[in-house]
Protein backbone atom coordinates (compact mmCIF):
# COMPACT_ATOMS: atom_id res chain seq x y z
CA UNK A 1 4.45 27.00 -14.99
CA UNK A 2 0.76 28.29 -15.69
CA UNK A 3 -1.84 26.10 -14.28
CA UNK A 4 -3.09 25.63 -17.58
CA UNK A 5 0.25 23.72 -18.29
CA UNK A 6 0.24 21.29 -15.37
CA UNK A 7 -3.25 20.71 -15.82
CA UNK A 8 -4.82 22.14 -12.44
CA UNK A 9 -8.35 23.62 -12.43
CA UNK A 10 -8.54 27.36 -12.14
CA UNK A 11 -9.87 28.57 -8.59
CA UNK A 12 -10.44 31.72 -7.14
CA UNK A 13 -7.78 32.82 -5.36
CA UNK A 14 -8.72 34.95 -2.35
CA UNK A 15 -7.08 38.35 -1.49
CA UNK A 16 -5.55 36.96 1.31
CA UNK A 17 -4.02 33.90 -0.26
CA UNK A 18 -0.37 35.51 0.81
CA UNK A 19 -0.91 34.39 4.33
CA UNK A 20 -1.73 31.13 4.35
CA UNK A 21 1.46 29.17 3.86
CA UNK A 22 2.55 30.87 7.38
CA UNK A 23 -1.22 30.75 8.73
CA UNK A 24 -1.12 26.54 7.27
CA UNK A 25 2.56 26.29 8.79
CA UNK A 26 0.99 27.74 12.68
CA UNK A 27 -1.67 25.71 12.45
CA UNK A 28 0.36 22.16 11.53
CA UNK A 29 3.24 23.39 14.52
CA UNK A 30 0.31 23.51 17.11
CA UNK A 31 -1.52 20.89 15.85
CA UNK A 32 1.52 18.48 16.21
CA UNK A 33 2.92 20.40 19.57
CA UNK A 34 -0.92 19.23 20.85
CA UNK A 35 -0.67 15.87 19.59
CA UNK A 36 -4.59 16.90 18.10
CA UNK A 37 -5.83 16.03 14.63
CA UNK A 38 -3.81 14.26 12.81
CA UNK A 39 -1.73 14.73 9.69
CA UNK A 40 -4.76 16.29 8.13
CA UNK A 41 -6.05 18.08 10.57
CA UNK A 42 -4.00 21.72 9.40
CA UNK A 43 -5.10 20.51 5.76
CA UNK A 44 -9.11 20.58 6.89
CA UNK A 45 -8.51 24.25 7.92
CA UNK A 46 -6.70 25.35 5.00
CA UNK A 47 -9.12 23.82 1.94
CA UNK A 48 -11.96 25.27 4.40
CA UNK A 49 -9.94 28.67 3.91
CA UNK A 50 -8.53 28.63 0.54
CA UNK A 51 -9.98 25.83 -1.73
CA UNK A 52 -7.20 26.79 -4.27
CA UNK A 53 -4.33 26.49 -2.23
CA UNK A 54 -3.65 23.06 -3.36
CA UNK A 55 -3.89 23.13 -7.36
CA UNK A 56 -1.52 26.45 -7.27
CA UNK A 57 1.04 24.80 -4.90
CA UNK A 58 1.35 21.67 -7.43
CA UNK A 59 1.33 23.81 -10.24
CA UNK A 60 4.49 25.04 -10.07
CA UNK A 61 6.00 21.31 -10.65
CA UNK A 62 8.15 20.69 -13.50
CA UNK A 63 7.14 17.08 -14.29
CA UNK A 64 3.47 17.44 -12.92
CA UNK A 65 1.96 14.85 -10.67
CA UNK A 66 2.06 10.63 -9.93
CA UNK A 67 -1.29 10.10 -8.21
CA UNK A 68 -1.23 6.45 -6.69
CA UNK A 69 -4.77 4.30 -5.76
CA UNK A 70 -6.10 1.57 -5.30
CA UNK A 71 -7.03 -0.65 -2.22
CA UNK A 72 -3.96 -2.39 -1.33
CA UNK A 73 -0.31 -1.38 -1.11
CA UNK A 74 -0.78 2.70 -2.33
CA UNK A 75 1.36 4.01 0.75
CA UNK A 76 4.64 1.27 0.52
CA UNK A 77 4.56 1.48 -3.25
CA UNK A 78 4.47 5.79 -2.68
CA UNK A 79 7.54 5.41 -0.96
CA UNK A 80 9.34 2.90 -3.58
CA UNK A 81 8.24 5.55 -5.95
CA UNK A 82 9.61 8.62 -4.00
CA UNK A 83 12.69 6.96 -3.34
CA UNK A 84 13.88 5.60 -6.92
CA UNK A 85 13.17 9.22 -8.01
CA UNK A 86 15.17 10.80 -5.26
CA UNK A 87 17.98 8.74 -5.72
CA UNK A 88 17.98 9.46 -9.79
CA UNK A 89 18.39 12.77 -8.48
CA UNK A 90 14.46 14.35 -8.69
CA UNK A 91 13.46 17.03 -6.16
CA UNK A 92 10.41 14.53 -5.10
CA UNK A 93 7.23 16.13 -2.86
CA UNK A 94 5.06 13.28 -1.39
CA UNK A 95 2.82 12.77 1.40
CA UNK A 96 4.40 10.00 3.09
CA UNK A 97 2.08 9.51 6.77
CA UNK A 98 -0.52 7.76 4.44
CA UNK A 99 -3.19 10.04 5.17
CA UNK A 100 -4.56 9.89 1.75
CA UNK A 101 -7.25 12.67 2.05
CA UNK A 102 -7.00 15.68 0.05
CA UNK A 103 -6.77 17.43 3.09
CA UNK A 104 -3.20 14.80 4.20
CA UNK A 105 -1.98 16.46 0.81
CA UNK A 106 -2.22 19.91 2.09
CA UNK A 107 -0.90 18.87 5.43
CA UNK A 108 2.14 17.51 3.64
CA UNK A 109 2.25 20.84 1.47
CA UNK A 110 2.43 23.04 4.25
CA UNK A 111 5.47 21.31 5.97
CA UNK A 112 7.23 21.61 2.38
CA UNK A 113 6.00 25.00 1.19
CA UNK A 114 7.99 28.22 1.77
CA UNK A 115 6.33 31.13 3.64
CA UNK A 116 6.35 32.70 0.48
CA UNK A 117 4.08 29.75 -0.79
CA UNK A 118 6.86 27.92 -2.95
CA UNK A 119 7.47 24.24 -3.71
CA UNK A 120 11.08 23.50 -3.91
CA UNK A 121 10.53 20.10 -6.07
CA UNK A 122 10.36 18.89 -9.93
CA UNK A 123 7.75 16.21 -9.53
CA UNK A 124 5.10 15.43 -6.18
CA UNK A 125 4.36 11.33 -6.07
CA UNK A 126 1.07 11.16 -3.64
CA UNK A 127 -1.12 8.56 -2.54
CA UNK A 128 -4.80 9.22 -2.77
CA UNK A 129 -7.66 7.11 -1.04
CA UNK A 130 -10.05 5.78 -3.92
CA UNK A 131 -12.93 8.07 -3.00
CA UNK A 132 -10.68 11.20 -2.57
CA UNK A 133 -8.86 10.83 -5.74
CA UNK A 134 -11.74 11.74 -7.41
CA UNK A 135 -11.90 15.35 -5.95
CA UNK A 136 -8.21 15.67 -6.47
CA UNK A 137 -8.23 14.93 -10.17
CA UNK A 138 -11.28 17.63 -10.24
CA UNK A 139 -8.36 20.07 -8.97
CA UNK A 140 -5.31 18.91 -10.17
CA UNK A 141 -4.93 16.44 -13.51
CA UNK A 142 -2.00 14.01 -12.94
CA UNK A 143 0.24 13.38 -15.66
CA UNK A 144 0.84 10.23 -14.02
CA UNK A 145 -1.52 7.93 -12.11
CA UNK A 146 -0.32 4.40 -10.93
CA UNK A 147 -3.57 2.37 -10.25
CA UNK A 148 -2.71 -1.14 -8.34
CA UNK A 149 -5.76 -2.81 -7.83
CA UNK A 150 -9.44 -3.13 -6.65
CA UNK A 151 -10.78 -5.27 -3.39
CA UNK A 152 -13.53 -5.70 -1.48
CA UNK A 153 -12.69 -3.17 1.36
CA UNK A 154 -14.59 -0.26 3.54
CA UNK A 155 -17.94 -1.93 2.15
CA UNK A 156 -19.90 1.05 4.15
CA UNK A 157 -18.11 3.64 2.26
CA UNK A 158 -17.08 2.25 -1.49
CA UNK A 159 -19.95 -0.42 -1.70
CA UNK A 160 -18.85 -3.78 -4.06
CA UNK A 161 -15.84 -3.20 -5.72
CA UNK A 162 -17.27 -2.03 -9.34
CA UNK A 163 -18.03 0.90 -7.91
CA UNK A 164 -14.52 1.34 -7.03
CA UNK A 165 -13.12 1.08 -9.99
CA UNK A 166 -15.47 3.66 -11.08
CA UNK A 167 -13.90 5.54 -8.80
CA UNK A 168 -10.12 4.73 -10.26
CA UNK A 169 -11.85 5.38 -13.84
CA UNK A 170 -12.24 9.57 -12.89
CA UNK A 171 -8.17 9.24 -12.49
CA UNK A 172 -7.75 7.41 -15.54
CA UNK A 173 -9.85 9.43 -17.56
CA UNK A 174 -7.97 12.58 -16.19
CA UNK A 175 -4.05 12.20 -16.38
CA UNK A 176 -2.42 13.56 -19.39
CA UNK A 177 0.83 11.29 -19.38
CA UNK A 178 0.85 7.93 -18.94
CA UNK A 179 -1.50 5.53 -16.96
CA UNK A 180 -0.04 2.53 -15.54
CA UNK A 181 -2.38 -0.32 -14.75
CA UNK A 182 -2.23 -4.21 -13.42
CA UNK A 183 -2.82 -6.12 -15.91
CA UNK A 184 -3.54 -9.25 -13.85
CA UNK A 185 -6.45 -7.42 -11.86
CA UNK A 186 -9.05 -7.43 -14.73
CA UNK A 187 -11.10 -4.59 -13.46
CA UNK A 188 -7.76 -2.15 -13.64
CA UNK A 189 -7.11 -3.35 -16.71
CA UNK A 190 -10.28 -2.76 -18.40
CA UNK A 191 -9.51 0.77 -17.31
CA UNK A 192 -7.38 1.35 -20.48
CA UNK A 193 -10.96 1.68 -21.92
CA UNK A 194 -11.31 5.12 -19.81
CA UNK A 195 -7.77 6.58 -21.28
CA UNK A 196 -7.92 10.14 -22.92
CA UNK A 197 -6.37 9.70 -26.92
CA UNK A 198 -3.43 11.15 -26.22
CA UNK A 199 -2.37 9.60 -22.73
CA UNK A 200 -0.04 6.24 -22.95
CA UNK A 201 -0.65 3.09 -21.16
CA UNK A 202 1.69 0.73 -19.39
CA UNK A 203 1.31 -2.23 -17.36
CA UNK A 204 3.07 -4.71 -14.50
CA UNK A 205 2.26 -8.07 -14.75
CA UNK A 206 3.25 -11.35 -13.15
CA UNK A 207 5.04 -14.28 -14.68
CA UNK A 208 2.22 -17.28 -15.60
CA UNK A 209 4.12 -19.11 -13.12
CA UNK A 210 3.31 -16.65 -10.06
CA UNK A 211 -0.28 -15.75 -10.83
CA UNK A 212 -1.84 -18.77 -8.52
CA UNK A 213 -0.23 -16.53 -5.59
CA UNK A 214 -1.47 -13.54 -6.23
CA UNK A 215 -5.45 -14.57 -6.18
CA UNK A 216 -7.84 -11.73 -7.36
CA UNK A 217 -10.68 -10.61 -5.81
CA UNK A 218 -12.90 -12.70 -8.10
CA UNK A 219 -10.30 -15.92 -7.25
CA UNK A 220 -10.84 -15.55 -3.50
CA UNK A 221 -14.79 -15.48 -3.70
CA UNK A 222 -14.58 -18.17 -5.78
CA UNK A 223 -12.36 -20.45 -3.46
CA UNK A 224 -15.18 -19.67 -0.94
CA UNK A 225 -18.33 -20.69 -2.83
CA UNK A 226 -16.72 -23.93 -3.93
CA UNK A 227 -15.75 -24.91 -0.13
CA UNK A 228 -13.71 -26.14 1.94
CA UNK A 229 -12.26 -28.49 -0.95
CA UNK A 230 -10.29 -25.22 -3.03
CA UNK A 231 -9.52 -24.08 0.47
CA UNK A 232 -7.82 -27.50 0.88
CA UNK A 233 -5.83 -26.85 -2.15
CA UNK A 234 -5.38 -23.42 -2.28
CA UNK A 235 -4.08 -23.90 1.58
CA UNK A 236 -1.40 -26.63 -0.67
CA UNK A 237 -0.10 -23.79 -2.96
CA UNK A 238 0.37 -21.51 0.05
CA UNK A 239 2.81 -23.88 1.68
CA UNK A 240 4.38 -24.72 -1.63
CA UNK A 241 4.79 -20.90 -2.46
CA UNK A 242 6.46 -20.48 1.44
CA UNK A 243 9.20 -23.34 1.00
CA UNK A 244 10.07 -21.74 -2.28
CA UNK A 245 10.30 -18.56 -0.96
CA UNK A 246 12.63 -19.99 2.31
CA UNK A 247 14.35 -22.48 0.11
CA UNK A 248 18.03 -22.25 1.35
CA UNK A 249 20.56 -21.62 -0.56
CA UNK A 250 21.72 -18.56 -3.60
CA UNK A 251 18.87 -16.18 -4.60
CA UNK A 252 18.50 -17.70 -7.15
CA UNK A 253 17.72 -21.02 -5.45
CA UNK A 254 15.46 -18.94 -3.50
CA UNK A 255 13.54 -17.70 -6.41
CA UNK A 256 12.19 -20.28 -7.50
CA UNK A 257 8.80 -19.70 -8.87
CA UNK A 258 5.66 -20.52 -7.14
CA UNK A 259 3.83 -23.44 -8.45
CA UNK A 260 0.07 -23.30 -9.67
CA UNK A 261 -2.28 -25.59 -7.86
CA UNK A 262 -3.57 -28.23 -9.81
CA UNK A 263 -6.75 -27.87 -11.95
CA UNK A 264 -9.60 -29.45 -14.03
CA UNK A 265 -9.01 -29.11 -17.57
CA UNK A 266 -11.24 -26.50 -18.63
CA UNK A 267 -10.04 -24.30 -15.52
CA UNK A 268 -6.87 -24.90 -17.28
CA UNK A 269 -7.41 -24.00 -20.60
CA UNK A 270 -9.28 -21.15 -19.26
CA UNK A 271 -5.98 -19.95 -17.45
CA UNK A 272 -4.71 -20.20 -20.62
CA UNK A 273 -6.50 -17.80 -22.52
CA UNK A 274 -6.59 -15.55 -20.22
CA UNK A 275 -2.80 -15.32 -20.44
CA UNK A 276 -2.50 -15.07 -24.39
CA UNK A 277 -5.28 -12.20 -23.73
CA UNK A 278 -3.13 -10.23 -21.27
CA UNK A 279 -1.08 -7.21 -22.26
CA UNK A 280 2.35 -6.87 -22.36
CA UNK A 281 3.76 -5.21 -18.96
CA UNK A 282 6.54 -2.96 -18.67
CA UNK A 283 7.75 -4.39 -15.71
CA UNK A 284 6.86 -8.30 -14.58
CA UNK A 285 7.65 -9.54 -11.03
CA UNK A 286 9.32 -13.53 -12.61
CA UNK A 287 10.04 -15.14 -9.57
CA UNK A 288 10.51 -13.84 -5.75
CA UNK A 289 12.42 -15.14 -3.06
CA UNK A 290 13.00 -14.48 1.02
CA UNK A 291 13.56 -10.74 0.74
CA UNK A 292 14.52 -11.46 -2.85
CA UNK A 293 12.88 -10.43 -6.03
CA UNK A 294 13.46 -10.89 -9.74
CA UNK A 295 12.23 -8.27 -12.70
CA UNK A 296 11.97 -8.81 -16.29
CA UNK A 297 12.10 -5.25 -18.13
CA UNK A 298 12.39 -5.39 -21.95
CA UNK A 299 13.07 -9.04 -22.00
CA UNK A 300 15.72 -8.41 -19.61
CA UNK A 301 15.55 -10.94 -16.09
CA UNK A 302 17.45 -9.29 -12.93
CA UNK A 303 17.36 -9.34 -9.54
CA UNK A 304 17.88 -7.57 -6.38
CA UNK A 305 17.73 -7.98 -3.22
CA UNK A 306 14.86 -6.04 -0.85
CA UNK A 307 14.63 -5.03 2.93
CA UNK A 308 11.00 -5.30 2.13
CA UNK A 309 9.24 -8.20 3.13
CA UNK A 310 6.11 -9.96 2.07
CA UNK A 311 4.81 -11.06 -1.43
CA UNK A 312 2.36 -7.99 -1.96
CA UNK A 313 5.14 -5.42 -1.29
CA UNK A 314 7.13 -7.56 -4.59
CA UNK A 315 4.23 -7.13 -6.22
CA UNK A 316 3.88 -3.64 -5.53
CA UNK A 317 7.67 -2.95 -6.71
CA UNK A 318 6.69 -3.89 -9.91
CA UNK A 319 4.23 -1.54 -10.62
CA UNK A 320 6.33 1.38 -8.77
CA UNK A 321 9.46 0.40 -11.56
CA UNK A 322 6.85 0.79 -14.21
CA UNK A 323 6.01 4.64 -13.37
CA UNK A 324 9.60 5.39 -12.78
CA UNK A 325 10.25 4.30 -16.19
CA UNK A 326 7.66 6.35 -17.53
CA UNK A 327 8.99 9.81 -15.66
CA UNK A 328 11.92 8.79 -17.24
CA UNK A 329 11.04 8.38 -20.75
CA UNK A 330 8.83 11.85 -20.44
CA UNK A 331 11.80 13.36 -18.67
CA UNK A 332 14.49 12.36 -21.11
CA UNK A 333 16.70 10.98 -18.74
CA UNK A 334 16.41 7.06 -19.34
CA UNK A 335 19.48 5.42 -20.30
CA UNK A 336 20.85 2.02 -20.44
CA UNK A 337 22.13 1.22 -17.49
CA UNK A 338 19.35 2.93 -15.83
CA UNK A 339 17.23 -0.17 -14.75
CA UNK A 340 20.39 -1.91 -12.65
CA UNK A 341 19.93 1.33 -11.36
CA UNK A 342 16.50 1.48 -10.19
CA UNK A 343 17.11 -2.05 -8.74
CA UNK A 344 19.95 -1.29 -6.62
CA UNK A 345 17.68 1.83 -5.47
CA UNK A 346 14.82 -0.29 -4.86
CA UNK A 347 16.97 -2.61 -2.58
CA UNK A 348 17.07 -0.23 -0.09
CA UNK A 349 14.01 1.10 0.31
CA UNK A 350 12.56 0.19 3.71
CA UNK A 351 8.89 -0.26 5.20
CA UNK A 352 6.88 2.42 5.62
CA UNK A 353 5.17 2.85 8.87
CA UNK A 354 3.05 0.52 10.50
CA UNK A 355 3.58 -2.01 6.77
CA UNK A 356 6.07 -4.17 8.12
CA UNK A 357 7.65 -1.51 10.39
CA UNK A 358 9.86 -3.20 13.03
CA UNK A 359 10.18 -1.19 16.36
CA UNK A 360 12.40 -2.29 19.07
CA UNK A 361 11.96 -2.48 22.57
CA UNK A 362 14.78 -3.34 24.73
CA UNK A 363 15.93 -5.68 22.18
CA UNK A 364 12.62 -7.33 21.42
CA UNK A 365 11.25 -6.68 17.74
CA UNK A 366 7.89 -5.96 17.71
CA UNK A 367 6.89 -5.57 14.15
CA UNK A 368 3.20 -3.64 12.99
CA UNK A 369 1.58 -5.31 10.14
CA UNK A 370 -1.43 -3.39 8.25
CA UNK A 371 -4.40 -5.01 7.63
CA UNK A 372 -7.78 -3.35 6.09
CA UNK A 373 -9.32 -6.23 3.59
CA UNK A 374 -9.29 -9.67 2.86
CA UNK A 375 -6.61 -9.44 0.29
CA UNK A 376 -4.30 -7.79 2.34
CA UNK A 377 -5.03 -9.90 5.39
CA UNK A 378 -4.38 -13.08 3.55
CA UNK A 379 -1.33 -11.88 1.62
CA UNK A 380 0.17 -10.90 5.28
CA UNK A 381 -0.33 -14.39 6.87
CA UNK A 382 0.70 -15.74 3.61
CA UNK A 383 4.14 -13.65 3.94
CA UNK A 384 5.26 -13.97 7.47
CA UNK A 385 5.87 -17.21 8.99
CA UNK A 386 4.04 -17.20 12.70
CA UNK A 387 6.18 -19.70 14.20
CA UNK A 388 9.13 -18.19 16.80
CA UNK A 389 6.66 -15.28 17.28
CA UNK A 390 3.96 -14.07 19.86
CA UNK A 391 1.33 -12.55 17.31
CA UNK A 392 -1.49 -9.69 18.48
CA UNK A 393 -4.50 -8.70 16.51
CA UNK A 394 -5.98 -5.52 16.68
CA UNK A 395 -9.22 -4.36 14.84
CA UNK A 396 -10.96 -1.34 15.14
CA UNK A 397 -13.45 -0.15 12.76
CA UNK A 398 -13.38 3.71 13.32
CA UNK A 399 -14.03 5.88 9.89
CA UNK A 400 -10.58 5.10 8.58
CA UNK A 401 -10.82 1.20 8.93
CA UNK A 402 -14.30 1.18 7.54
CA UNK A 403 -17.25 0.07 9.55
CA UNK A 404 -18.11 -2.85 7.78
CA UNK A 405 -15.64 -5.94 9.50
CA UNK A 406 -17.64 -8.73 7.65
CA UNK A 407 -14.60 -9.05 5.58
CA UNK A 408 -12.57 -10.95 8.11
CA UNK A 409 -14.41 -13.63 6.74
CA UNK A 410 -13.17 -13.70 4.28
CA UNK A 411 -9.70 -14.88 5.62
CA UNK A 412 -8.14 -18.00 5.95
CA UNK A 413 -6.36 -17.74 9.61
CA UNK A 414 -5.73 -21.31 10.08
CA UNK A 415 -1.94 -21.03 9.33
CA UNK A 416 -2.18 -19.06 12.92
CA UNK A 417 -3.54 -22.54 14.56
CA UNK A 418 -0.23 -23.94 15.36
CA UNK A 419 1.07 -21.14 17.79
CA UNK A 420 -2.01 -19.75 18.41
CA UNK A 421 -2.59 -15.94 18.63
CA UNK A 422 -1.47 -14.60 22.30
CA UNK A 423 -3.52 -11.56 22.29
CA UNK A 424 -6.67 -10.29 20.68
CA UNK A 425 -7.60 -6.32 21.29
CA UNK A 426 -9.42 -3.26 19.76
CA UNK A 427 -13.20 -2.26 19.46
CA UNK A 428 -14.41 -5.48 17.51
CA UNK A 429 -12.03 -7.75 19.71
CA UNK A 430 -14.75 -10.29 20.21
CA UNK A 431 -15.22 -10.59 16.66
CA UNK A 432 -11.66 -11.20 15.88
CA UNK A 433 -12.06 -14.02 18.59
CA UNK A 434 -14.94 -15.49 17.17
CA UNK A 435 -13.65 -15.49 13.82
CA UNK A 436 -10.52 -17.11 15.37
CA UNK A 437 -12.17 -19.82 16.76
CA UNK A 438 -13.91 -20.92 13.54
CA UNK A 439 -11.06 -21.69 12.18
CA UNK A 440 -9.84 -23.36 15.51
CA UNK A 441 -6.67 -20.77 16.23
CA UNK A 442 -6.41 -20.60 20.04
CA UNK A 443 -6.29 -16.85 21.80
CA UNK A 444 -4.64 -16.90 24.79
CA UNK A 445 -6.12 -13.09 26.01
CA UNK A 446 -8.99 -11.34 24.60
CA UNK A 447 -9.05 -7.58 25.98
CA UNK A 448 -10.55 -4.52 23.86
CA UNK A 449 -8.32 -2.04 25.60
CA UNK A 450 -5.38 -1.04 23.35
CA UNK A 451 -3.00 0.40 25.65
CA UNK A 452 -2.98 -2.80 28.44
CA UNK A 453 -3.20 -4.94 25.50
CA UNK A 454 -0.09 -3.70 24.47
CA UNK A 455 1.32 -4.17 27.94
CA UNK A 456 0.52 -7.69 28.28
CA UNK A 457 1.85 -8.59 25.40
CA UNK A 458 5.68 -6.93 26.06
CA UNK A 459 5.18 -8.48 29.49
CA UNK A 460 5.16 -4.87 31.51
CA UNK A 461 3.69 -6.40 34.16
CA UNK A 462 4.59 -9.60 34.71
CA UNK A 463 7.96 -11.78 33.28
CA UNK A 464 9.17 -10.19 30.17
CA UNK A 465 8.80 -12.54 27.28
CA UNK A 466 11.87 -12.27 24.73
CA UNK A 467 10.56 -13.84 21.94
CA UNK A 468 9.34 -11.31 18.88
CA UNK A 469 6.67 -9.80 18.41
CA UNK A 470 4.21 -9.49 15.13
CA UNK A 471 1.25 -7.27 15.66
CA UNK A 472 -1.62 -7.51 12.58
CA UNK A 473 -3.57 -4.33 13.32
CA UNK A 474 -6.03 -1.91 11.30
CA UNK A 475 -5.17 1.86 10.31
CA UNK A 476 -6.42 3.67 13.53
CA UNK A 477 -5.39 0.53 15.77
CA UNK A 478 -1.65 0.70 14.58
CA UNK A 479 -1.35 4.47 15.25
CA UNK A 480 -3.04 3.82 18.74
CA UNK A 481 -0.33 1.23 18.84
CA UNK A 482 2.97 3.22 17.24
CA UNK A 483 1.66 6.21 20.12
CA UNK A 484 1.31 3.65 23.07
CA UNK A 485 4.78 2.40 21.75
CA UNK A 486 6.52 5.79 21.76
CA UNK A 487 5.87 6.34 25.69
CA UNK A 488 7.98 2.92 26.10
CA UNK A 489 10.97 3.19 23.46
CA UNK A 490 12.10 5.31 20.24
CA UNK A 491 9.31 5.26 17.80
CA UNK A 492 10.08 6.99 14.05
CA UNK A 493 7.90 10.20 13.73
CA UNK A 494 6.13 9.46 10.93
CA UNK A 495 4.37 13.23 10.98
CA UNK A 496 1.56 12.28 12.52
């Protein structure tokens, strides 16, 4: 396939563009034998070397490209993506350590490529960061792009969030296929504006009856400018989304939806035309349950069961259904029974690492939690119930966190108030602590070294404390805390 066909930019190539698939493959083998720079550290060196290596590697794809962006959820739904189209039987190339650099792309090439420079696969699904999916689409045009959402989040780098989704609007305005937006995040979904003629557009959606726990961007900042009153209530529809999501029982007794919180009447018929106005999805999340999800797909309800957990990561399944359906339709190789399928697929997909990744140690679970925006923050505490657990937070604010931790703010941690938080740590551990103690959570330790953070918490040093573990941490403090981990039990090698 010409790289006219799969829509990659031509480049230069250099005379001695034969080498560098083995020179790429050196570099990543000492780079990971060194435990220096990264997952994208081999990439830097080879886009530095050969700018072209990456459009002529994807070019030789079958079914092109599924770019995935947005602020929350791009590397969980990457792997729900990868993993439906593995098990329909796809040769599937991703970049699955979540560096979502251009330069994490070429990392991930090199491990895959032969020395020859060949790309054993029919399709690549890879997550981009916002920012850096606009120099990828300038190299290589997806024919698919999955765009989830828009947040406040890395303020110092992305600014307010229109500017983001400027950002998302280069992708739209650059995949050939089919562009799969949220309709319920209004920003993405004005993005249909930004489509080529040509290109098709799908959506995933949530029932009316779920929307109230899914807040937007524009919801949460509006809960905070009206006070502590909508906090009051919004706190009500949290605790009445949790008991129907632990409600014992069938799945389907578990699935029953969540309940909007009560409203004024123009609020209400507001709600209302906003829902008339919304586009019809492809996929809709109807009603979720503890580890239990159900779908409606062409007017069809079913369920399935999920070894993912929290309500963003249902969410997120949606829109990954929706782009699998569209590879399908453009591949020819939908059929009936094809979405029971995907389902039973989905059902085993497990966390990626560090989003909900459980490692054991000697028994004890200690499970890493994500957290890089308000959204995200507040879906997490909304998803796992604290109580049983001895929770850690960890914030750093290195390049890959973003600077900018005014966000935390922005989060409601008073569901953390009744066991407390045992250990605060990272560079802006004091802020955590502050933030903590607005909202009148007690912090049992606050210590801004990682490593004997860690320690206290398992209990190295002292009586070891059985109960489980649930660590909330940012990007660079969870792989500080997945290394630290490794030197004390089996940690997955996630390539990094």
């Amino acid at each position: 396939m010409t790289g006219e066909q799969s829509g990659t930019a031509e480049v230069p190539r250099p005379w001695y563009a034969f080498s560098i698939p083995l020179l790429g493959k050196g570099i990543r083998a000492l780079s990971r034998l060194a435990k220096h720079g990264g997952s994208a550290f081999p990439g830097k060196v080879i886009e530095s070397l050969d700018p072209g290596f990456l459009a002529r590697s994807l070019s030789q794809l079958p079914l092109g490209v599924v770019l995935v962006s947005g602020t929350n959820g791009k590397t969980t739904t990457t792997r729900m993506v990868s993993s439906m189209l593995g098990d329909l039987g796809f040769r599937v190339f991703t970049n699955p350590t979540g560096s979502n650099f251009t330069r994490g792309v070429v990392s991930s090439l090199l491990g895959s490529v032969s020395a020859g420079g060949r790309l054993d696969a029919d399709i690549a699904v890879l997550e981009l960061d916002e920012a850096y999916a606009v120099h990828f689409v300038k190299q290589v045009k997806p024919r698919f792009s999955l765009l989830l959402n828009v947040m406040r989040d890395q303020l110092d780098r992305f600014g307010e969030i229109d500017n983001t989704a400027r950002l998302l609007s280069h992708v739209a305005q650059a995949t050939t296929g089919t562009v799969v937006l949220n309709r319920e995040d209004r920003r993405i979904a004005n993005l249909a504006e930004c489509v080529p003629e040509g290109t098709s557009v799908r959506y995933f959606g949530l029932s009316d009856e779920l929307r109230s726990a899914f807040p937007s961007d524009d919801d949460m900042h509006s809960d905070a400018d009206a006070g502590d009153g909508d906090r009051d209530r919004d706190e009500t529809a949290t605790h009445d989304g949790e008991a129907s999501r632990q409600g014992e029982g069938s799945p389907a007794a578990e699935s029953q939806s969540v309940p909007r919180p009560a409203g004024d009447d123009e609020q209400v018929q507001d709600d209302l035309l906003l829902s008339r106005s919304r586009p019809i999805a492809d996929v809709t999340l109807s009603s979720v349950g503890k580890q239990y999800a159900e779908f409606e797909m062409d007017g069809v309800v079913s369920g399935t069961s999920v070894k993912l957990e929290g309500l963003y990561n249902l969410f997120n399944a949606a829109a990954a259904l929706t782009v699998v359906r569209a590879v399908q339709r453009v591949s020819g190789t939908q059929g009936a029974a094809d979405d029971d399928s995907l389902l039973k697929s989905l059902s085993t997909v497990t966390p990626a690492f560090g989003r909900g990744e459980v490692i054991d140690y000697h028994g004890m679970p200690v499970e890493l939690v994500l957290v890089k925006n308000p959204m995200g923050f507040r879906l997490s505490l909304q998803s796992f119930d604290p109580s049983g657990y001895d929770t850690m937070i960890v914030i750093n604010d290195d390049f890959a966190d973003g600077r900018d931790m005014s966000w935390l703010w922005d989060v409601d941690f008073r569901s953390l108030s009744p066991e407390g938080v045992a250990m605060v740590s990272g560079v802006r551990a004091w802020d955590m602590a502050l933030r903590l103690e607005y909202d009148q959570v007690p912090v049992t330790a606050v210590d801004t070294e990682i490593a004997q953070s860690l320690d206290a918490l398992l209990g190295r040093h002292g009586e070891e404390n059985g109960r489980p573990k649930r660590i909330y941490c940012t990007y660079t403090a969870m792989l500080r805390i997945r290394s630290c981990m490794s030197h004390l039990t089996k940690v997955a090698d996630a390539g990094v």
